[in-house]
PDB file of N, CA and C in Angstrom:
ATOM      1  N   UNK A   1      16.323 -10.965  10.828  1.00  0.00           N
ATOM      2  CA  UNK A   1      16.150  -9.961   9.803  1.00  0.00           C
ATOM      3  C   UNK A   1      15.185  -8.894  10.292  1.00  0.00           C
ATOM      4  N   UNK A   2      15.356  -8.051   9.935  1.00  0.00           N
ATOM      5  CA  UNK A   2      14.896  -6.778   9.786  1.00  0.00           C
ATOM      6  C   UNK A   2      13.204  -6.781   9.737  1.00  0.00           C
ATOM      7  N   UNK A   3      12.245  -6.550  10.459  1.00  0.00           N
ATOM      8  CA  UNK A   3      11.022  -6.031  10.012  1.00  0.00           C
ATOM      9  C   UNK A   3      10.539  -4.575  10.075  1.00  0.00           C
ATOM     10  N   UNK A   4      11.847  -3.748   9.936  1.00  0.00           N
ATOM     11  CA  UNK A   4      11.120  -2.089   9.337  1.00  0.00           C
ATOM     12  C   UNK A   4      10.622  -2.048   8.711  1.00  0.00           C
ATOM     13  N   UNK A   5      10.015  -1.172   8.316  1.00  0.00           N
ATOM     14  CA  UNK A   5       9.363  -0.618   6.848  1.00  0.00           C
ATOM     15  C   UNK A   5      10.002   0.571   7.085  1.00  0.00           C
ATOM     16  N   UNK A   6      10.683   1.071   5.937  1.00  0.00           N
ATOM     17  CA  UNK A   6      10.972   2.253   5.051  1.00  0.00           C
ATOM     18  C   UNK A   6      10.346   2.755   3.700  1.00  0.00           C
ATOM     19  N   UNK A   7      10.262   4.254   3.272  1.00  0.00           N
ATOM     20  CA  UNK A   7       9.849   4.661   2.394  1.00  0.00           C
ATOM     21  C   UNK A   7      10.436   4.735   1.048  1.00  0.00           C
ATOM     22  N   UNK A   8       9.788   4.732   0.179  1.00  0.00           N
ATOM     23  CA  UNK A   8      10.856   4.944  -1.232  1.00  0.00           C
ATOM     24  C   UNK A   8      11.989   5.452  -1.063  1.00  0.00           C
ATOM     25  N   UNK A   9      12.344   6.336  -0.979  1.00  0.00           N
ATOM     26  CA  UNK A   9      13.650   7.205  -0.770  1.00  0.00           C
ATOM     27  C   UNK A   9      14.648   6.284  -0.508  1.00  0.00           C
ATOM     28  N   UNK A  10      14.600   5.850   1.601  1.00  0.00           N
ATOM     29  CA  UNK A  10      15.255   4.901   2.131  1.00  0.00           C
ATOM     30  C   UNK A  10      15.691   3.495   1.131  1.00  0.00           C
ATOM     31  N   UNK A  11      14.678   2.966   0.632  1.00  0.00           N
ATOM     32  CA  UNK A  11      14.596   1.817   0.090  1.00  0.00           C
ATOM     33  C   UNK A  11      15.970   1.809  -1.360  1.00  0.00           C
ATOM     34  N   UNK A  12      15.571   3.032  -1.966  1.00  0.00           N
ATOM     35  CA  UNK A  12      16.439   3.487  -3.448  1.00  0.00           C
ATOM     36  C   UNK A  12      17.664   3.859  -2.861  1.00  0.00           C
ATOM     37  N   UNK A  13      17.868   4.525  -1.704  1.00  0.00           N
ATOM     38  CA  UNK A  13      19.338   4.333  -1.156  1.00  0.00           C
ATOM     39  C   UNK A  13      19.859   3.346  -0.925  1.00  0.00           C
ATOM     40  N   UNK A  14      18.975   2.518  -0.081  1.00  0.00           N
ATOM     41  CA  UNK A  14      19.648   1.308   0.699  1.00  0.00           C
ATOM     42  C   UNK A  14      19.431   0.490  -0.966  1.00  0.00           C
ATOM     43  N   UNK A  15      19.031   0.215  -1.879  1.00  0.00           N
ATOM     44  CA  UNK A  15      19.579  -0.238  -3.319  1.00  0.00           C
ATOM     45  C   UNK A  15      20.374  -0.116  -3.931  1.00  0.00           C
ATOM     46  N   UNK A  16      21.080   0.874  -3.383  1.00  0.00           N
ATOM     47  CA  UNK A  16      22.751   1.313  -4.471  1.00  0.00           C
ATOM     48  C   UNK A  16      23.649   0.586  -3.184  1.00  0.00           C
ATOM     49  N   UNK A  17      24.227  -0.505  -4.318  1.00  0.00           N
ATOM     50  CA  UNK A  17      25.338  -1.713  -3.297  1.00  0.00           C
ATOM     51  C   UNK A  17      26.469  -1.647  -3.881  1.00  0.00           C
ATOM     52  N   UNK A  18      27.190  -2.554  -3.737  1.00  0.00           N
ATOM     53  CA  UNK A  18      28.679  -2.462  -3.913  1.00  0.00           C
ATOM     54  C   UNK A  18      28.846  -2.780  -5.290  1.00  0.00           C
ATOM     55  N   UNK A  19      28.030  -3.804  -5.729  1.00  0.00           N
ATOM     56  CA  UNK A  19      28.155  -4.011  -7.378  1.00  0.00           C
ATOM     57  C   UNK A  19      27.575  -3.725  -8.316  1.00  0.00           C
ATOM     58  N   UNK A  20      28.034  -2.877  -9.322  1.00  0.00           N
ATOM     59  CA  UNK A  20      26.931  -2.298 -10.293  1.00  0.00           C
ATOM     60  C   UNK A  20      26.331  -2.801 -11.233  1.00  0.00           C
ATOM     61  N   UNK A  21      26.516  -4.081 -11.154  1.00  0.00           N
ATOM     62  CA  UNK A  21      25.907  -5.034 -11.814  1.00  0.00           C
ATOM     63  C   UNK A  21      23.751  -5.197 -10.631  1.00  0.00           C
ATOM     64  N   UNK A  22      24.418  -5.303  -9.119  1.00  0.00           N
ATOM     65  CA  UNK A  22      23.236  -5.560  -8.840  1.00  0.00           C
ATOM     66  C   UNK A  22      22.644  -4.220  -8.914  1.00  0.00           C
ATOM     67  N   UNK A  23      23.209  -3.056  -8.596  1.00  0.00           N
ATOM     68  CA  UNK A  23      22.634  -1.310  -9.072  1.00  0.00           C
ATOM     69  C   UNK A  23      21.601  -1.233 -10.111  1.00  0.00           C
ATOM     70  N   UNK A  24      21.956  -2.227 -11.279  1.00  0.00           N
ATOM     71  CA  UNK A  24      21.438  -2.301 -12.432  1.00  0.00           C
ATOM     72  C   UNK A  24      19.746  -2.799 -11.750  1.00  0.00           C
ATOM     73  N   UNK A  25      19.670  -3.972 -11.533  1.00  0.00           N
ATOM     74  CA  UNK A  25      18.499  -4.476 -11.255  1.00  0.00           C
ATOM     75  C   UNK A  25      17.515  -3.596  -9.968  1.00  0.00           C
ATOM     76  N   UNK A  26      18.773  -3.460  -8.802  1.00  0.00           N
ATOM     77  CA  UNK A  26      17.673  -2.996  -7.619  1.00  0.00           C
ATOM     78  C   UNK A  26      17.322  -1.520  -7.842  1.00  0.00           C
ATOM     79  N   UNK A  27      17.960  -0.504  -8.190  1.00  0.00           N
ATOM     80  CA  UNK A  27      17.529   0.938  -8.105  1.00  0.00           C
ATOM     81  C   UNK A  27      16.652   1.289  -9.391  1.00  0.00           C
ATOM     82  N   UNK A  28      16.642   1.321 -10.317  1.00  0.00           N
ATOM     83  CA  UNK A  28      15.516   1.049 -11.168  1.00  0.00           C
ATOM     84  C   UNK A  28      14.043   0.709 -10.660  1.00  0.00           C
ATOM     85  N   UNK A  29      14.437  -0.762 -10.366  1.00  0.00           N
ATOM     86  CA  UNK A  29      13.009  -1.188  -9.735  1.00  0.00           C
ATOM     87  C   UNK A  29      12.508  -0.477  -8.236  1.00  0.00           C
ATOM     88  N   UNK A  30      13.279  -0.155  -7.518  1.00  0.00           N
ATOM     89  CA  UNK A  30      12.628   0.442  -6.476  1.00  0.00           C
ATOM     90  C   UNK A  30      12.496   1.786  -6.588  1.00  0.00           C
ATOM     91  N   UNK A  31      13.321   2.281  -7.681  1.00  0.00           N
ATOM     92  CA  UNK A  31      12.388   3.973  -8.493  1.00  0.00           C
ATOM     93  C   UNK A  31      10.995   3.660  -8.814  1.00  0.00           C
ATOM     94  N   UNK A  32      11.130   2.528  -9.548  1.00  0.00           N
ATOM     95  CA  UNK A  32       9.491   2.319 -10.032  1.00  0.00           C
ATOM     96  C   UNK A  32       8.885   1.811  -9.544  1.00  0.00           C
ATOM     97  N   UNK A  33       8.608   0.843  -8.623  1.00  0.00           N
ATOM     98  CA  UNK A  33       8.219  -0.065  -8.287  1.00  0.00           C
ATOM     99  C   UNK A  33       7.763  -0.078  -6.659  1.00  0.00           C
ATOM    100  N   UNK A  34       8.607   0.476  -5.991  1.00  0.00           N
ATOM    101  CA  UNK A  34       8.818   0.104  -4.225  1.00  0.00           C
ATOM    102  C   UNK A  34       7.267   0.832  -3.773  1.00  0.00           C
ATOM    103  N   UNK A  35       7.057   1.991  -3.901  1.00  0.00           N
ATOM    104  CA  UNK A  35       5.980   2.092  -3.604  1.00  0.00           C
ATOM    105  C   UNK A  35       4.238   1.874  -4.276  1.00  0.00           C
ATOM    106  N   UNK A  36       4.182   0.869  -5.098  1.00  0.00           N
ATOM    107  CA  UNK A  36       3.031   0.108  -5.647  1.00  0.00           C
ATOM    108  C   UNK A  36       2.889  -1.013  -4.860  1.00  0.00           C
ATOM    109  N   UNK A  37       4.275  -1.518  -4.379  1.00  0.00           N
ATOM    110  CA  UNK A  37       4.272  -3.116  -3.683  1.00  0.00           C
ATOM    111  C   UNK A  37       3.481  -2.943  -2.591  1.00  0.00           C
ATOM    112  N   UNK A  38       2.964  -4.092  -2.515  1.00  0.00           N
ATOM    113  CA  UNK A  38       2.068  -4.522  -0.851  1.00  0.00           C
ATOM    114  C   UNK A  38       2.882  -4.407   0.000  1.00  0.00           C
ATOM    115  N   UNK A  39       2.519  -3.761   1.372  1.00  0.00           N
ATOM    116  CA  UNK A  39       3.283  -3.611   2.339  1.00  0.00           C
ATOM    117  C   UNK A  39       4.371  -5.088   2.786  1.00  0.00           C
ATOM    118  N   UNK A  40       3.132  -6.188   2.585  1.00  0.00           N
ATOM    119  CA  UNK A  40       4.289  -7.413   3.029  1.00  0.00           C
ATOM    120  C   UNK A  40       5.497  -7.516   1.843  1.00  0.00           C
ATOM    121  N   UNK A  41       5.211  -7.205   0.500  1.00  0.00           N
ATOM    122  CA  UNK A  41       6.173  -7.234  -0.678  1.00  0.00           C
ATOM    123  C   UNK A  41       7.556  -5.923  -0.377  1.00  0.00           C
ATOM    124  N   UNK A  42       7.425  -4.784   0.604  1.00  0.00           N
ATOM    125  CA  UNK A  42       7.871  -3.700   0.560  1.00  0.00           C
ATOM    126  C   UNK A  42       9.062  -4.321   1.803  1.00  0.00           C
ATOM    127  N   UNK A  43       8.326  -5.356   2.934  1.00  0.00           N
ATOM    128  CA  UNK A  43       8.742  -5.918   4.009  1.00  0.00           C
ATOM    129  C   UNK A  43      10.056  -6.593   3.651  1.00  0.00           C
ATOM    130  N   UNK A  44       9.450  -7.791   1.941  1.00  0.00           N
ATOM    131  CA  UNK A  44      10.507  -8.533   1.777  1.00  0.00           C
ATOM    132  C   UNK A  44      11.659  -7.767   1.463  1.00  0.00           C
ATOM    133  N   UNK A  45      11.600  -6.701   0.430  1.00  0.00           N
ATOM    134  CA  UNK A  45      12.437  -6.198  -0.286  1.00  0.00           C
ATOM    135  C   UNK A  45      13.410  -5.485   0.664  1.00  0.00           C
ATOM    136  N   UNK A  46      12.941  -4.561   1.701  1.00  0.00           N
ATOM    137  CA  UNK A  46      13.651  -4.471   3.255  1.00  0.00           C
ATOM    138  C   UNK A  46      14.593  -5.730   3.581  1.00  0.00           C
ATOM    139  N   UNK A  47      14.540  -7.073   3.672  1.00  0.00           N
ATOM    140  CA  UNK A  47      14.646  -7.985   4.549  1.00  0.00           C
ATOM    141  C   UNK A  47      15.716  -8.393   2.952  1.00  0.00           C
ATOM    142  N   UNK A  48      15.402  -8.412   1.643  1.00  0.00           N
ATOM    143  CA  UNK A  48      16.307  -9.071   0.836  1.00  0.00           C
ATOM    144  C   UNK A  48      17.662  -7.861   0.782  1.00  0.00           C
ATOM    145  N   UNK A  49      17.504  -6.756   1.327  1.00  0.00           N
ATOM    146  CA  UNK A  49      18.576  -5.498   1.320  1.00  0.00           C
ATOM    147  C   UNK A  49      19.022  -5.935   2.062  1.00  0.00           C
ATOM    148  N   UNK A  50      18.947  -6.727   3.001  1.00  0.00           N
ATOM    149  CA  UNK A  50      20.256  -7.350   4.111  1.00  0.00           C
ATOM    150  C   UNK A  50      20.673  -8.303   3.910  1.00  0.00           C
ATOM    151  N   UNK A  51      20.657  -8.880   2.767  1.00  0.00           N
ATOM    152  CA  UNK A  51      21.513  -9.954   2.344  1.00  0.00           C
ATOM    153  C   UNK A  51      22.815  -9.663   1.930  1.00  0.00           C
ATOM    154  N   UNK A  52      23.641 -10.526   1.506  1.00  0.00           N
ATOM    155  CA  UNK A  52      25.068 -10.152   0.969  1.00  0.00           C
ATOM    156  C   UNK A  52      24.873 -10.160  -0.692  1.00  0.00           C
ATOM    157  N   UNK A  53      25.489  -8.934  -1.292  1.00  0.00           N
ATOM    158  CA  UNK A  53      25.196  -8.722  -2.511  1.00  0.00           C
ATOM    159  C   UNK A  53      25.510 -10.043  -3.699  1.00  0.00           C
ATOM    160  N   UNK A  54      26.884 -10.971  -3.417  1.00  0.00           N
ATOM    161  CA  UNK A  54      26.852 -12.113  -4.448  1.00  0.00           C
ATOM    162  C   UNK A  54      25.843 -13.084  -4.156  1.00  0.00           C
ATOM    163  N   UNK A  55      24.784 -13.219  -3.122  1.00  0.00           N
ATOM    164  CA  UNK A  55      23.637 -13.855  -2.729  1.00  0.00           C
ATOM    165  C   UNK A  55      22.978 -13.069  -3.708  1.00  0.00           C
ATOM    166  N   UNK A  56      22.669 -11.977  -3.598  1.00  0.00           N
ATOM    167  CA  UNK A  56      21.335 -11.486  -4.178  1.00  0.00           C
ATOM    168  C   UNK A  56      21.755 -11.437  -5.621  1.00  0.00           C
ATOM    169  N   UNK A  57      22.642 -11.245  -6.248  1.00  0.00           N
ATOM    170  CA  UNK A  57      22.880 -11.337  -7.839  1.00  0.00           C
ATOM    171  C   UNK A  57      22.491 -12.847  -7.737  1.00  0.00           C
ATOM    172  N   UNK A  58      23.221 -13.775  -7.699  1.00  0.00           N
ATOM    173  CA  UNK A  58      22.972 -15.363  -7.608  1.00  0.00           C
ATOM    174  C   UNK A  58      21.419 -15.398  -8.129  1.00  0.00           C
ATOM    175  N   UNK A  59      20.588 -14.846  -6.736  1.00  0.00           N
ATOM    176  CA  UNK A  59      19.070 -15.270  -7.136  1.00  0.00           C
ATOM    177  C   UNK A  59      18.209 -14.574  -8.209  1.00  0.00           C
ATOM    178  N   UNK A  60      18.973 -13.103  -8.421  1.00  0.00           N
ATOM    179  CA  UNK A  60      18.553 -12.541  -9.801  1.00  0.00           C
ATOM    180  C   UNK A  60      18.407 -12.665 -11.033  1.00  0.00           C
ATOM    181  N   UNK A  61      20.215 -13.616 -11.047  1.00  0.00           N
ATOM    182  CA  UNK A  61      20.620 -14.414 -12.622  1.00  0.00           C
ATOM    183  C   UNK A  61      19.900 -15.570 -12.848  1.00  0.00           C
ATOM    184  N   UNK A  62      19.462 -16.153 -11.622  1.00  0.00           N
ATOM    185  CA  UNK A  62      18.897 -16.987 -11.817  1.00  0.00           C
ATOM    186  C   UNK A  62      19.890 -18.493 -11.811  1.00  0.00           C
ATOM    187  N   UNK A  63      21.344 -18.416 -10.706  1.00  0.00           N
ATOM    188  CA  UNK A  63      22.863 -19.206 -10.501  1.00  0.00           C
ATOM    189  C   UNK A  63      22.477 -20.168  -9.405  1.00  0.00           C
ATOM    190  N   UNK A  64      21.310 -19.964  -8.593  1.00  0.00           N
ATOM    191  CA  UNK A  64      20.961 -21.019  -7.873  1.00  0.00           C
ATOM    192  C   UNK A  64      19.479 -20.595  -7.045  1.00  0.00           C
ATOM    193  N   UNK A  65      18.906 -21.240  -6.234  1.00  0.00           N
ATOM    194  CA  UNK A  65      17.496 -21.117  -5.569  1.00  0.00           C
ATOM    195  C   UNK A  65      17.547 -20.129  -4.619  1.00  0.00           C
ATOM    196  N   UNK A  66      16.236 -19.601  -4.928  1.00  0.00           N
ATOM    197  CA  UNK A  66      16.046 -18.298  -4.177  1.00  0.00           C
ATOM    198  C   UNK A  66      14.980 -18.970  -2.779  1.00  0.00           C
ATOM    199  N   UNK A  67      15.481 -18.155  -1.708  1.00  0.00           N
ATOM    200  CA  UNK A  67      15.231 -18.785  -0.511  1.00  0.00           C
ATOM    201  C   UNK A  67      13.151 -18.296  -0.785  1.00  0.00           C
ATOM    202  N   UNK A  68      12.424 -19.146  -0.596  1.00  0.00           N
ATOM    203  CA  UNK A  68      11.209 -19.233  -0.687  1.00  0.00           C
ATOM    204  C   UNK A  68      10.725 -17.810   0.475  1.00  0.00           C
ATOM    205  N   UNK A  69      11.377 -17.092   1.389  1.00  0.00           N
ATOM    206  CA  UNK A  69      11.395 -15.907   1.972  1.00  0.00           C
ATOM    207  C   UNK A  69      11.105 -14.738   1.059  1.00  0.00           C
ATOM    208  N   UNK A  70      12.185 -14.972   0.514  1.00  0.00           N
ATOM    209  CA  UNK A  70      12.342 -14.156  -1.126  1.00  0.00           C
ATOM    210  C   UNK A  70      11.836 -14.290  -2.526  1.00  0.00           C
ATOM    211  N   UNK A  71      11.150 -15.568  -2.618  1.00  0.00           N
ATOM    212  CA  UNK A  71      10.987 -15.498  -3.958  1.00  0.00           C
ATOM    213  C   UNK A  71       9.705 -14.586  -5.268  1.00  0.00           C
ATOM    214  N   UNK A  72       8.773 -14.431  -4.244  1.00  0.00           N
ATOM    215  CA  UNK A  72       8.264 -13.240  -4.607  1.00  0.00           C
ATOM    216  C   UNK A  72       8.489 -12.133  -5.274  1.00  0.00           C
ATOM    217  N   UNK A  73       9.133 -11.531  -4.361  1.00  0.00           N
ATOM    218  CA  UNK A  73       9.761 -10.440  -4.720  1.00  0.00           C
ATOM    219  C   UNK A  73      11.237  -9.937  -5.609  1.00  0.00           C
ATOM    220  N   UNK A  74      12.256 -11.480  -5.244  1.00  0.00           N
ATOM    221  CA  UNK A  74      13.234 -11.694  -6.816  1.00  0.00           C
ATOM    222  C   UNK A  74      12.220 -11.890  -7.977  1.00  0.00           C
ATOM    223  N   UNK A  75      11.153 -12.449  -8.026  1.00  0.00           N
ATOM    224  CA  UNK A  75      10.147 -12.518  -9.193  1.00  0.00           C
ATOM    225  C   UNK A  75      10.128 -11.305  -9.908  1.00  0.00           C
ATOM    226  N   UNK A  76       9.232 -10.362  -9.236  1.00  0.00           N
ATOM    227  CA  UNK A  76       8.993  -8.905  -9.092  1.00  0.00           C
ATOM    228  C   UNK A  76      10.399  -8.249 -10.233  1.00  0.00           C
ATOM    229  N   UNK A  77      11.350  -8.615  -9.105  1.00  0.00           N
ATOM    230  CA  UNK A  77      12.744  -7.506  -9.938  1.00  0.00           C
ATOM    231  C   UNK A  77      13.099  -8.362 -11.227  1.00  0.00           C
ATOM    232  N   UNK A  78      13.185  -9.586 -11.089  1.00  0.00           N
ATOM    233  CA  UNK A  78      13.716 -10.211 -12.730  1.00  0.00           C
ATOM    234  C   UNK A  78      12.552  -9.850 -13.411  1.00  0.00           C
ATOM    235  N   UNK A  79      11.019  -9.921 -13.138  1.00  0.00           N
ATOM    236  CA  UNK A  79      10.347  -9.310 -14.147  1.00  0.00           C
ATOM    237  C   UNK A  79      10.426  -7.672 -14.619  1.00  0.00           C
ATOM    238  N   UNK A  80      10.875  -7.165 -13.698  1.00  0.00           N
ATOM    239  CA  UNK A  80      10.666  -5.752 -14.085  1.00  0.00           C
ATOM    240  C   UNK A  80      11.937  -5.715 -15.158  1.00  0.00           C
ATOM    241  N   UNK A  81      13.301  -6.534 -14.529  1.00  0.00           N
ATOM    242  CA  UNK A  81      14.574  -5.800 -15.329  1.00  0.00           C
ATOM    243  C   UNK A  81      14.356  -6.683 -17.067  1.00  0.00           C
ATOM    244  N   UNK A  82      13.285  -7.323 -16.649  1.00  0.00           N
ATOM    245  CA  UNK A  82      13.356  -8.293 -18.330  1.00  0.00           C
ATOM    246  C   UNK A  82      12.344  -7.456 -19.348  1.00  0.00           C
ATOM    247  N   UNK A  83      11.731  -6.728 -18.433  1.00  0.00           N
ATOM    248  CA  UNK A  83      11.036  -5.520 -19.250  1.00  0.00           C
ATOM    249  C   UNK A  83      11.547  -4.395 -19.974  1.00  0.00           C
ATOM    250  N   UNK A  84      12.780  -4.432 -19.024  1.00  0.00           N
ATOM    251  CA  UNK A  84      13.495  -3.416 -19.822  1.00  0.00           C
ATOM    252  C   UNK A  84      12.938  -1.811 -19.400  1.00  0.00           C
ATOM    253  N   UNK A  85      12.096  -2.037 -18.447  1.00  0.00           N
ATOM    254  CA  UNK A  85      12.155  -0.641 -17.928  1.00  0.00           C
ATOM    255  C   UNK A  85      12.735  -0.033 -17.013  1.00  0.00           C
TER     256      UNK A  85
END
């Protein structure tokens, strides 16, 4: 996996995926969110964008275990999208 770091921008692009179901959760939060995160939190979210999108819904809905790599930062986005902001 990936250890770039990219900037907001990059990050909110590379968030719009194939399903607009996961659109819902990732571009939102990385409008709001991507640049407050700790650089290692900014690392994961890089590294969870290269996953395959029915993986990353899976660990969002909460359909099975989120790889302990990731779980941080799926934290992060199910809290933000349960906020409703």
């Amino acid at each position: 996996m990936s250890t770039e770091t990219f900037n907001r921008n990059q990050a909110i692009w590379r968030s719009r995926r194939g399903l607009l179901e996961l659109d819902l959760y990732l571009t939102p939060f990385a409008e709001a969110c991507f640049e407050d995160l700790s650089r290692e939190l900014q690392r994961q979210y890089g590294e969870l964008l290269e996953c395959e999108d029915p993986e990353i819904l899976d660990w969002l809905k909460g359909g099975v275990s989120v790889p302990c790599d990731y779980s941080e930062i799926v934290a992060k986005i199910k809290e933000f999208s349960q906020r409703g902001s």
